[in-house]
PDB file of N, CA and C in Angstrom:
ATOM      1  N   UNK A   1      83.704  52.868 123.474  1.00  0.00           N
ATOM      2  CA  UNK A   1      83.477  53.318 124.831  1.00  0.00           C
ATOM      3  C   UNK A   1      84.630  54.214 125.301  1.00  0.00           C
ATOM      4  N   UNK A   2      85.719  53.729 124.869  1.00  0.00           N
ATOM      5  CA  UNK A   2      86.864  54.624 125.334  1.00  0.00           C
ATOM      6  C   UNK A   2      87.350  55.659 124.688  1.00  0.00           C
ATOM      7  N   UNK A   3      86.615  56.131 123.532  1.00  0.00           N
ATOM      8  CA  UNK A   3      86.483  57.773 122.889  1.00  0.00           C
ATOM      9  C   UNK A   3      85.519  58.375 123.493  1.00  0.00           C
ATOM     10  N   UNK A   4      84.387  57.661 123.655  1.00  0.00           N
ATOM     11  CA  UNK A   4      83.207  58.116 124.436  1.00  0.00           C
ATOM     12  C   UNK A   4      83.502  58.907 126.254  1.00  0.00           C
ATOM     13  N   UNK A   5      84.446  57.954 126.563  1.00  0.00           N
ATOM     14  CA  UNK A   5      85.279  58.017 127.982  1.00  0.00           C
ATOM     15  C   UNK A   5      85.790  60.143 127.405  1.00  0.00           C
ATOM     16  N   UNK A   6      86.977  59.204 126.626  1.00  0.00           N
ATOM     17  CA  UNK A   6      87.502  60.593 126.637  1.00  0.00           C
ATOM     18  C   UNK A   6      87.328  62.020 126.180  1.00  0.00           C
ATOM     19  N   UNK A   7      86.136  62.151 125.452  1.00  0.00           N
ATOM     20  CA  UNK A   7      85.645  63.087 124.986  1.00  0.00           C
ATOM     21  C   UNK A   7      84.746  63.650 126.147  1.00  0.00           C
ATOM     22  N   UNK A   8      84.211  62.648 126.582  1.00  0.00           N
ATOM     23  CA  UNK A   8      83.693  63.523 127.886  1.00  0.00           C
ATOM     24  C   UNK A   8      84.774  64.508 128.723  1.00  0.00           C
ATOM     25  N   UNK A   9      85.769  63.975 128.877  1.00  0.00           N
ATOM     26  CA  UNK A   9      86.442  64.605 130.089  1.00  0.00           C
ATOM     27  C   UNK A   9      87.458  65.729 128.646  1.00  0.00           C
ATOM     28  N   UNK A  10      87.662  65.417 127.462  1.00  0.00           N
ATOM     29  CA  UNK A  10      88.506  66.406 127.097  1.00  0.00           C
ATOM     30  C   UNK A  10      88.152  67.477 126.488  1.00  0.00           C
ATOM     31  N   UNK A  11      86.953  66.923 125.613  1.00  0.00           N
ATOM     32  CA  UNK A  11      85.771  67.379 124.394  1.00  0.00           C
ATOM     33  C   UNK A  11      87.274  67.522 123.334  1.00  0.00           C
ATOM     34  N   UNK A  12      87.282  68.576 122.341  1.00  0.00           N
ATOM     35  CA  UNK A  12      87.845  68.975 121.053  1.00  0.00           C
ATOM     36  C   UNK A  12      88.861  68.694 120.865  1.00  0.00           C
ATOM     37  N   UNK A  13      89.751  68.569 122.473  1.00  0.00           N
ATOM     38  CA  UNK A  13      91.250  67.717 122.585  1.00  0.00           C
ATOM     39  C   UNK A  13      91.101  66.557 122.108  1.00  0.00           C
ATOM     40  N   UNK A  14      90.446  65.810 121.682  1.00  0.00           N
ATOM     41  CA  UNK A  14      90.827  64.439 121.698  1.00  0.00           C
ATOM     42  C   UNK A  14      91.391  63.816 120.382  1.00  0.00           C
ATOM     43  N   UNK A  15      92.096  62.795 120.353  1.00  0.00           N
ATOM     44  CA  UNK A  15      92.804  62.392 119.079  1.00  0.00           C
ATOM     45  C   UNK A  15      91.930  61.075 118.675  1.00  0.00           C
ATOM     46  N   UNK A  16      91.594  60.936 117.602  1.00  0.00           N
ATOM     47  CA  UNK A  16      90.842  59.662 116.769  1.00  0.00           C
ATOM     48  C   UNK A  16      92.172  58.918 117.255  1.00  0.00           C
ATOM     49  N   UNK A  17      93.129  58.619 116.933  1.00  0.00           N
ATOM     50  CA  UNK A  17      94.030  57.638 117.486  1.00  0.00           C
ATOM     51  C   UNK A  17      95.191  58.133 118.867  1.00  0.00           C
ATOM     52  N   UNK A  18      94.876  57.114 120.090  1.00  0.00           N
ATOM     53  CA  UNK A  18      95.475  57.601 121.166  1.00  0.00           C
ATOM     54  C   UNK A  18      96.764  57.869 121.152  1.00  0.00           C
ATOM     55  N   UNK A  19      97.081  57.101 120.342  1.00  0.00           N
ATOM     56  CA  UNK A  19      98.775  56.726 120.410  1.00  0.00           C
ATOM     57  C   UNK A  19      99.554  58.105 119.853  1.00  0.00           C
ATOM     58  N   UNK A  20      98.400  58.893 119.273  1.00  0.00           N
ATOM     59  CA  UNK A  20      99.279  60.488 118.261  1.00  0.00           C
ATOM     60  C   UNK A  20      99.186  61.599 119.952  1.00  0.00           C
ATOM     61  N   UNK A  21      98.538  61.011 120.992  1.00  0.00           N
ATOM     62  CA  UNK A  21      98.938  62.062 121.740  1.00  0.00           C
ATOM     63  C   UNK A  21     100.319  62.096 122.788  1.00  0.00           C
ATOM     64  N   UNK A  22     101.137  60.430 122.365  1.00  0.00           N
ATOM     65  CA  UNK A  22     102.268  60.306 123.341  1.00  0.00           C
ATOM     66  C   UNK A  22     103.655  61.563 122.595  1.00  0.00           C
ATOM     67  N   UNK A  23     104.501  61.589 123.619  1.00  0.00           N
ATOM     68  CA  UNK A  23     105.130  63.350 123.273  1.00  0.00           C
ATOM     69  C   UNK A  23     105.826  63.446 122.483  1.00  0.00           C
ATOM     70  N   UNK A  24     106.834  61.255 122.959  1.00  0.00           N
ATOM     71  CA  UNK A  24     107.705  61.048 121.547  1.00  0.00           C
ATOM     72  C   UNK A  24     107.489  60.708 120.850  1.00  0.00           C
ATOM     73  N   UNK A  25     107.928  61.049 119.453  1.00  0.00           N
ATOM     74  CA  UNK A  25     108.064  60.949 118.167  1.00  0.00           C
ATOM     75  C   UNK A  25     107.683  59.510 117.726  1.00  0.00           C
ATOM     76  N   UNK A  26     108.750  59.137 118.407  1.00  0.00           N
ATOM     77  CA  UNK A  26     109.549  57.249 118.273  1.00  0.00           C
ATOM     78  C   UNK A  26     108.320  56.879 118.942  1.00  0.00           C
ATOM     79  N   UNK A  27     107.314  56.747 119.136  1.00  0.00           N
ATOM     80  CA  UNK A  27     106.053  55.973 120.536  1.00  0.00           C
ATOM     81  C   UNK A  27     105.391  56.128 119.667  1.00  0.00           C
ATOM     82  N   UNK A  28     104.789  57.510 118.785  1.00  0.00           N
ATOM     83  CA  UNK A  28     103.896  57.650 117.481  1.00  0.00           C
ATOM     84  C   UNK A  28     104.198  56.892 116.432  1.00  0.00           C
ATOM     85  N   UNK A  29     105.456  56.668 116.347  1.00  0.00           N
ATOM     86  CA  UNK A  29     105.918  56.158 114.913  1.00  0.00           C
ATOM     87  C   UNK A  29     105.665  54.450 115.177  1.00  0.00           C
ATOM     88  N   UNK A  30     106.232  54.091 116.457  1.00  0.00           N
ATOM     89  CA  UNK A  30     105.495  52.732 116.686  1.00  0.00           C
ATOM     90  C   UNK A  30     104.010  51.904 116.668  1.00  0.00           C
ATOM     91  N   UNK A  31     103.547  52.942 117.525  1.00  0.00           N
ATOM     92  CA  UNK A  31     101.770  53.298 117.106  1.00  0.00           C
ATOM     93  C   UNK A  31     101.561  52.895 115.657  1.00  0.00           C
ATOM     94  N   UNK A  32     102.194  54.174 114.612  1.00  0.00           N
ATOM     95  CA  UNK A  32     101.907  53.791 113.211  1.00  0.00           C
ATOM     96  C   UNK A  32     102.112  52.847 112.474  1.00  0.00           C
ATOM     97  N   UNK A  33     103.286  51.777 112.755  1.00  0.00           N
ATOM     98  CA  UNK A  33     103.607  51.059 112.272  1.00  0.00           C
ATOM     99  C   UNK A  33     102.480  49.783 113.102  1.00  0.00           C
ATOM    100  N   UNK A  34     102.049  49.746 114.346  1.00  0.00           N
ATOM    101  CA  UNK A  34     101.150  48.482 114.755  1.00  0.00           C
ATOM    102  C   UNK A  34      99.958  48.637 113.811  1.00  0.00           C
ATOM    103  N   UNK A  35      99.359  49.583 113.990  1.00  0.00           N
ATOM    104  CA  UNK A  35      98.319  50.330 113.228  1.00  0.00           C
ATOM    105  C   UNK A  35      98.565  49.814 111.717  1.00  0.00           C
ATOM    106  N   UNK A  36      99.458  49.934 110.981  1.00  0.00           N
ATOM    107  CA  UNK A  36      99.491  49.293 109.679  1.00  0.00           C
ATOM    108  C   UNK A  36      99.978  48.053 109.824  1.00  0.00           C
ATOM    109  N   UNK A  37      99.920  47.315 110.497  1.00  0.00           N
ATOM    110  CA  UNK A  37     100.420  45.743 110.221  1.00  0.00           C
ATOM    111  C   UNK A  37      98.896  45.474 110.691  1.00  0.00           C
ATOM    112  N   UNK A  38      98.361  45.906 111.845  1.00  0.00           N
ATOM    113  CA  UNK A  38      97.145  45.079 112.173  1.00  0.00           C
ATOM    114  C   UNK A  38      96.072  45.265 110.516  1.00  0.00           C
ATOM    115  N   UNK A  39      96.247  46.439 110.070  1.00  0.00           N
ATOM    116  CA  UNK A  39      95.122  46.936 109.101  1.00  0.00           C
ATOM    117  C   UNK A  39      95.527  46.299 107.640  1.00  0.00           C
ATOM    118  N   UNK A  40      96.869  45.445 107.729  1.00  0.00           N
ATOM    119  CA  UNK A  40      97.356  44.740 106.490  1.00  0.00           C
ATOM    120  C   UNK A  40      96.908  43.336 107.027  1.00  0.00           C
ATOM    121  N   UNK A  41      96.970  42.956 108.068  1.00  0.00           N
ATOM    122  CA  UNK A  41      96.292  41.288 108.254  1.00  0.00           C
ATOM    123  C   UNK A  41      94.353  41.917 108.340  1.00  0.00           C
ATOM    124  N   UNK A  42      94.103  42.591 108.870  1.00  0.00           N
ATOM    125  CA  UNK A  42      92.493  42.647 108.806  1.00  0.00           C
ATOM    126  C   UNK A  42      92.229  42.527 106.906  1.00  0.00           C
ATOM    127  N   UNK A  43      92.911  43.244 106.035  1.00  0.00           N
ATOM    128  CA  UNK A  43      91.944  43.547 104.852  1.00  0.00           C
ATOM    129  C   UNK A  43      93.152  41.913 104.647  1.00  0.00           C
ATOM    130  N   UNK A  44      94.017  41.247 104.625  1.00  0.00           N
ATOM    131  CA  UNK A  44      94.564  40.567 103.757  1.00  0.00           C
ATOM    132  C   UNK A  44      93.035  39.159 104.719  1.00  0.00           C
ATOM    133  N   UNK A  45      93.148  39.237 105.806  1.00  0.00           N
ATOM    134  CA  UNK A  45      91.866  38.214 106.191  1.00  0.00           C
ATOM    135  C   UNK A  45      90.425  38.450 105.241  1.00  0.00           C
ATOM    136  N   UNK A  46      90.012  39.587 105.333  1.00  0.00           N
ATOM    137  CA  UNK A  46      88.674  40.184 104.690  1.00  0.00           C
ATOM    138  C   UNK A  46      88.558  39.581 103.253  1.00  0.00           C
ATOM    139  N   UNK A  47      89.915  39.893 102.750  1.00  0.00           N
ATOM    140  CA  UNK A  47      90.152  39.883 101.352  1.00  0.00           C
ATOM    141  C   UNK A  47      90.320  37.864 100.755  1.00  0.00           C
ATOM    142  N   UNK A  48      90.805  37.598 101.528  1.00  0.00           N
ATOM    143  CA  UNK A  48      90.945  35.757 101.571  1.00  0.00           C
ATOM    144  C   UNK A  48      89.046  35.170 101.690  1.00  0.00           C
ATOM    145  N   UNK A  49      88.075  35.865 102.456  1.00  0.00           N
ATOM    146  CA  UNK A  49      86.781  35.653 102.857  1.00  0.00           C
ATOM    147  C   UNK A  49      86.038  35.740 101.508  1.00  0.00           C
ATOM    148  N   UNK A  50      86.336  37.084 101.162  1.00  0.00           N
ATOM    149  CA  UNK A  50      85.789  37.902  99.851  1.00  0.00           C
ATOM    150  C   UNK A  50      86.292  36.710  98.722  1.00  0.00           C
ATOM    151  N   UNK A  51      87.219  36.642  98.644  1.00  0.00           N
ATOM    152  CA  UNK A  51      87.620  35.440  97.383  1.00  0.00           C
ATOM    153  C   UNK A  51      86.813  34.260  97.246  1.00  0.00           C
ATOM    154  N   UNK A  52      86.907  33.924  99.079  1.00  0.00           N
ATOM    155  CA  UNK A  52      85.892  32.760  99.218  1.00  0.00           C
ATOM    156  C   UNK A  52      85.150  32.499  98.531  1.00  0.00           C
ATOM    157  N   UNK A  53      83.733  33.562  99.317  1.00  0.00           N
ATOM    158  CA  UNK A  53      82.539  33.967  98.452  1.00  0.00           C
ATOM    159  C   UNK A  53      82.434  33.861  97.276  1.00  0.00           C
ATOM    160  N   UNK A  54      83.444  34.674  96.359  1.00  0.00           N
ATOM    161  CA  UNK A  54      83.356  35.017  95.137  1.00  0.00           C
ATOM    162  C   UNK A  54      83.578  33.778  94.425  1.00  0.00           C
ATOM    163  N   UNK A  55      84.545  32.941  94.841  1.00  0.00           N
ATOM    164  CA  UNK A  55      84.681  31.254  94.421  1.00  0.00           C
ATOM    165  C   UNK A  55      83.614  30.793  94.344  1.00  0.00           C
ATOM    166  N   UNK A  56      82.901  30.352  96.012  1.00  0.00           N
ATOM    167  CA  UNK A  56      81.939  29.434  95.784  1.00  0.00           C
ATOM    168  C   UNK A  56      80.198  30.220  95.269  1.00  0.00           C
ATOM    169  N   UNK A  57      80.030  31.315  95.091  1.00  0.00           N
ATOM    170  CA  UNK A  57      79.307  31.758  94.339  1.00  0.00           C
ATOM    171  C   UNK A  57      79.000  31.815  92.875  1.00  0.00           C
ATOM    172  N   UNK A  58      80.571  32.504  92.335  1.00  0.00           N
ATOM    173  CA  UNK A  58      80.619  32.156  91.139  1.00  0.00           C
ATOM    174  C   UNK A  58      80.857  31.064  90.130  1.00  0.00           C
ATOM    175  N   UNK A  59      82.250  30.799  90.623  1.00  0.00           N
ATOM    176  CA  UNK A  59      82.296  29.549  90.099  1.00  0.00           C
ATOM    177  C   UNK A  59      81.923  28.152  91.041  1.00  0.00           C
ATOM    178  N   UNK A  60      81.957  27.854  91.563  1.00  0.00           N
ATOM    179  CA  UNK A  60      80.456  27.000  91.738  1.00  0.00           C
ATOM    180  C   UNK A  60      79.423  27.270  91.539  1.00  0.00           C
ATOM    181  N   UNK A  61      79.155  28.229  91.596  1.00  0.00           N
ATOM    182  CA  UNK A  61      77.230  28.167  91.733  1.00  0.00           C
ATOM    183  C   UNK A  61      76.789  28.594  90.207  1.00  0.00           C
ATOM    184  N   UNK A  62      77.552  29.395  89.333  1.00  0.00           N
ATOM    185  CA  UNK A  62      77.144  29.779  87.594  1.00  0.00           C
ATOM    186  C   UNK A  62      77.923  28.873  86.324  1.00  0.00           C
ATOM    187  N   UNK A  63      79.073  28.604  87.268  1.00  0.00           N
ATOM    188  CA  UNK A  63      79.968  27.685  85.933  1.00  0.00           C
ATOM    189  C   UNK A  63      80.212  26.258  86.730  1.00  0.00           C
ATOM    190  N   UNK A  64      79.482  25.780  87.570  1.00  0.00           N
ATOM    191  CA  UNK A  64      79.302  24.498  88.032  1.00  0.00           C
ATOM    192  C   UNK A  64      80.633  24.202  88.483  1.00  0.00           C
ATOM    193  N   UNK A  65      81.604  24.933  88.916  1.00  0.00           N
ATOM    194  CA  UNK A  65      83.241  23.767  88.835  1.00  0.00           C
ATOM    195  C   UNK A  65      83.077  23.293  90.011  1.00  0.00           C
ATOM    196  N   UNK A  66      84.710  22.408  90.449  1.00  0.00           N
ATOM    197  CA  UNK A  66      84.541  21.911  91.454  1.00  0.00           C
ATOM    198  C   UNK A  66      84.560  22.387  92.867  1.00  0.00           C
ATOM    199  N   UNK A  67      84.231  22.093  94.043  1.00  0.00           N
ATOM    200  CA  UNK A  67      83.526  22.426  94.992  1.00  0.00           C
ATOM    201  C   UNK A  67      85.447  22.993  95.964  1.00  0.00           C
ATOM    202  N   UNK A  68      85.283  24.088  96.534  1.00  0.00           N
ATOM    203  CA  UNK A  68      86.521  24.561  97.524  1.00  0.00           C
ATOM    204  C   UNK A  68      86.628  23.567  98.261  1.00  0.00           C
ATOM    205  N   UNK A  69      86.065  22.785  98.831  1.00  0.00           N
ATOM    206  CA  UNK A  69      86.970  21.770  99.133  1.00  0.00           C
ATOM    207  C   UNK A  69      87.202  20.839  99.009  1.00  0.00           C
ATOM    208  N   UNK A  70      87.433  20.748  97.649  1.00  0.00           N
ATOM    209  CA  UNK A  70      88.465  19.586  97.046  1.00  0.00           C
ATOM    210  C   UNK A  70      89.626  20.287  96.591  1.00  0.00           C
ATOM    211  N   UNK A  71      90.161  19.039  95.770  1.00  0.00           N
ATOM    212  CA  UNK A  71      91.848  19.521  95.992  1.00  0.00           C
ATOM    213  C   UNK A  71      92.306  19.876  94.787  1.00  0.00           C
ATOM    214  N   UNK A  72      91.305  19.331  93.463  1.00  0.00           N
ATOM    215  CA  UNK A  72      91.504  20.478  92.304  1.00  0.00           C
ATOM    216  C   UNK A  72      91.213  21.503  92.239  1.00  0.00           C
ATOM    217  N   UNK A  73      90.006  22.270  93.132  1.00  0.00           N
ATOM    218  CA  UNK A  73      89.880  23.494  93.645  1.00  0.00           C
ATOM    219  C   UNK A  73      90.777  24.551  93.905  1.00  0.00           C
ATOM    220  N   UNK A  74      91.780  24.096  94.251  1.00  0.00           N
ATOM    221  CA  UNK A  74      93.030  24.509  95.104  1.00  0.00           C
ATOM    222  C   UNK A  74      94.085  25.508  93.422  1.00  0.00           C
ATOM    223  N   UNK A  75      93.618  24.551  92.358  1.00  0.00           N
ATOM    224  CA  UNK A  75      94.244  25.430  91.207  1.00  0.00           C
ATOM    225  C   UNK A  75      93.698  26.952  90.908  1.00  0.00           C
ATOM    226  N   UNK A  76      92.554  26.601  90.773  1.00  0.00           N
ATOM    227  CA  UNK A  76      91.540  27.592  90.401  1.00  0.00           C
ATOM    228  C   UNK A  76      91.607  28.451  91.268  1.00  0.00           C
ATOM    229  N   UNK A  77      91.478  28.614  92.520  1.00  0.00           N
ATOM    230  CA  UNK A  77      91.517  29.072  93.478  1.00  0.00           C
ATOM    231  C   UNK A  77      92.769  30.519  93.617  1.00  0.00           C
ATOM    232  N   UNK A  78      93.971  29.371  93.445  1.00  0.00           N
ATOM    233  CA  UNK A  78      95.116  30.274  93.287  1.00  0.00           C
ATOM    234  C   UNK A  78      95.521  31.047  91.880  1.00  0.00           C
ATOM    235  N   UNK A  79      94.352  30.482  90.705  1.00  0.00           N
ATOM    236  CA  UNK A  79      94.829  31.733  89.344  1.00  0.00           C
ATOM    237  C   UNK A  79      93.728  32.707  90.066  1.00  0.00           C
ATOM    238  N   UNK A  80      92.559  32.628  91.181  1.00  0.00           N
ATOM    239  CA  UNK A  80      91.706  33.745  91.078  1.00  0.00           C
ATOM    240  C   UNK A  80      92.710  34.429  91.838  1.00  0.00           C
ATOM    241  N   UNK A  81      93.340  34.028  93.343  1.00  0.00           N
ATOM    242  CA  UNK A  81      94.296  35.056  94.167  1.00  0.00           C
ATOM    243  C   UNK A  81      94.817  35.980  93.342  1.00  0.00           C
ATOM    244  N   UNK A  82      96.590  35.161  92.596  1.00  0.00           N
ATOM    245  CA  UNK A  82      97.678  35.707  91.743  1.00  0.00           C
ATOM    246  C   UNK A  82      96.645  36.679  90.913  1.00  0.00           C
ATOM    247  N   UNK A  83      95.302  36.891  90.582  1.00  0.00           N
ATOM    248  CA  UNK A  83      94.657  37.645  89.329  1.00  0.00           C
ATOM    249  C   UNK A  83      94.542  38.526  90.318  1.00  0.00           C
ATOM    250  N   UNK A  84      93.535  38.936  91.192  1.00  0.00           N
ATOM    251  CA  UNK A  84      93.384  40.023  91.925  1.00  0.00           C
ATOM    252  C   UNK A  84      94.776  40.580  92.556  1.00  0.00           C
ATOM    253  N   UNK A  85      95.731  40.596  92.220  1.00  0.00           N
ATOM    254  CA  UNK A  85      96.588  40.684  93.060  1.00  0.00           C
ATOM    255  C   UNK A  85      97.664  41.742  92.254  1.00  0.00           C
ATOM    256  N   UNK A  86      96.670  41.584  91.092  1.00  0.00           N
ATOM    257  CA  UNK A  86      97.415  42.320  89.709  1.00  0.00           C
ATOM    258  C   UNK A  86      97.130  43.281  89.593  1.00  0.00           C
TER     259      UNK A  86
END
């Protein structure tokens, strides 16, 4: 809504990210750095979900193991993390 906002009133002026139109440098560079911490917890959350899945799909559901929540789970679990991680 609030690109929508501002494209009305600026049209071709407008910046995909607001924060590249403040004047200082140091205000952009802060911008960039929130901008990559939020977008390193979104994919490191996404990416913990995705494992999920891929756990209780695969190995539960084709090689029968034991179920995520139990507590031998918890091995398996962490050689799939440390593997993707490679």
């Amino acid at each position: 809504m609030y690109g929508v906002y501002t494209y009305c009133f600026q049209g071709q002026y407008t910046l995909a990210l607001s924060y590249q139109g403040v004047s200082k440098y140091s205000w952009q560079t802060v911008g960039n750095v929130l901008a990559l911490v939020t977008g390193l917890i979104a994919a490191t959350l996404y990416g913990n979900i995705g494992l999920k899945v891929l756990y209780i799909n695969v190995i539960e559901g084709i090689f029968r193991g034991v179920r995520l929540d139990m507590s031998p789970s918890d091995v398996c679990f962490l050689i799939i993390l440390f593997h993707s991680l490679l």
